[in-house]
Protein backbone atom coordinates (compact mmCIF):
# COMPACT_ATOMS: atom_id res chain seq x y z
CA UNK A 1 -100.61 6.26 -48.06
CA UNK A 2 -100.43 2.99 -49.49
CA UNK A 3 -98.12 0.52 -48.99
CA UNK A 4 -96.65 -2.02 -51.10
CA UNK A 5 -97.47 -6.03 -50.04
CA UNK A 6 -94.36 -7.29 -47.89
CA UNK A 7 -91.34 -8.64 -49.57
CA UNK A 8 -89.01 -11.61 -48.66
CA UNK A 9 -85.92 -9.99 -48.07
CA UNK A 10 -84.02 -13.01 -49.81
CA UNK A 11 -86.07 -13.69 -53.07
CA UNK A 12 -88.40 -10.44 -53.35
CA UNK A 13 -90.99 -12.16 -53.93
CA UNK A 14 -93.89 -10.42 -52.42
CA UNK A 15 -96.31 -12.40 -49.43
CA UNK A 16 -100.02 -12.91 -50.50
CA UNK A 17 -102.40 -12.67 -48.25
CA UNK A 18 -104.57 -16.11 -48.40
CA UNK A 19 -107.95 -17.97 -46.63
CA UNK A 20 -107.82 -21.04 -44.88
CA UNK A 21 -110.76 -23.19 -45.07
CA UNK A 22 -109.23 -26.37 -43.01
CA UNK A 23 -106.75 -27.07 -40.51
CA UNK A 24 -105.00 -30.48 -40.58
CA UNK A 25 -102.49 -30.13 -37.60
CA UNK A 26 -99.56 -28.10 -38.81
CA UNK A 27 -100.62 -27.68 -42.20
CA UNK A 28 -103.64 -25.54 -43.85
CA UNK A 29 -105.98 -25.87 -47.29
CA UNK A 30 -106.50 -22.57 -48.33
CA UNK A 31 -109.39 -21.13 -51.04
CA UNK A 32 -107.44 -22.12 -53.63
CA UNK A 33 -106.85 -25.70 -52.48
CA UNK A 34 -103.13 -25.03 -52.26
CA UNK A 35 -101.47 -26.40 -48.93
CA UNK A 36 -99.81 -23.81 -46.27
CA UNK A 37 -97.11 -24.92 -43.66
CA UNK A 38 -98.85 -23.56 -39.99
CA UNK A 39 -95.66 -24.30 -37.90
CA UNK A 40 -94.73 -20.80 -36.93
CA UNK A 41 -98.33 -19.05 -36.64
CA UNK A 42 -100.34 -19.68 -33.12
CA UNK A 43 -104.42 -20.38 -33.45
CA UNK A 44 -105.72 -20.59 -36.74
CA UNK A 45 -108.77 -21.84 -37.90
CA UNK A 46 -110.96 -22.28 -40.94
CA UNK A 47 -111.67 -18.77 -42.12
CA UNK A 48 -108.63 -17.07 -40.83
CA UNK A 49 -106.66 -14.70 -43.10
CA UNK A 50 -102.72 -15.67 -42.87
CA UNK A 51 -99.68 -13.80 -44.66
CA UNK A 52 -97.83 -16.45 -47.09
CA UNK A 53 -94.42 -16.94 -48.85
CA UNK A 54 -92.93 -19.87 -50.27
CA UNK A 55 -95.86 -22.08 -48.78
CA UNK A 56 -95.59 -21.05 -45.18
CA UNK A 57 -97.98 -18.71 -43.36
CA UNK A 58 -95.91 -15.89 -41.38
CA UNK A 59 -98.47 -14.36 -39.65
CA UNK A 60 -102.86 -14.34 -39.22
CA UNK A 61 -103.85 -10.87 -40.22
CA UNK A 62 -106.82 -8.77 -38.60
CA UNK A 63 -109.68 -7.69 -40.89
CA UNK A 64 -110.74 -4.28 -40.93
């Protein structure tokens, strides 16, 4: 089965799934060389996967 990427519930807008490639305190550069707010994920570091919406990472995904 395959799911569908999460949504915001408020917007809809769907969460991409993004790489960081530096860590500046609370905030993240990711591959694209967009900026990503770190505040409420714990531990990530350059190469880490993290779930995105509205420039904010919501969680650090596990690779299969």
């Amino acid at each position: 089965m395959i799911l569908p990427p999460p949504r915001c519930m408020l917007c809809g807008d769907a969460a991409v799934a993004a790489r960081v490639v530096r860590v500046d305190g609370d905030e993240g550069v990711l591959e694209d060389g967009e900026t990503v707010d770190l505040e409420l994920v714990d531990d990530v570091g350059a190469g880490d996967l993290v779930l995105c919406h509205a420039g904010v990472a919501l969680q650090v995904l596990e690779e299969r």
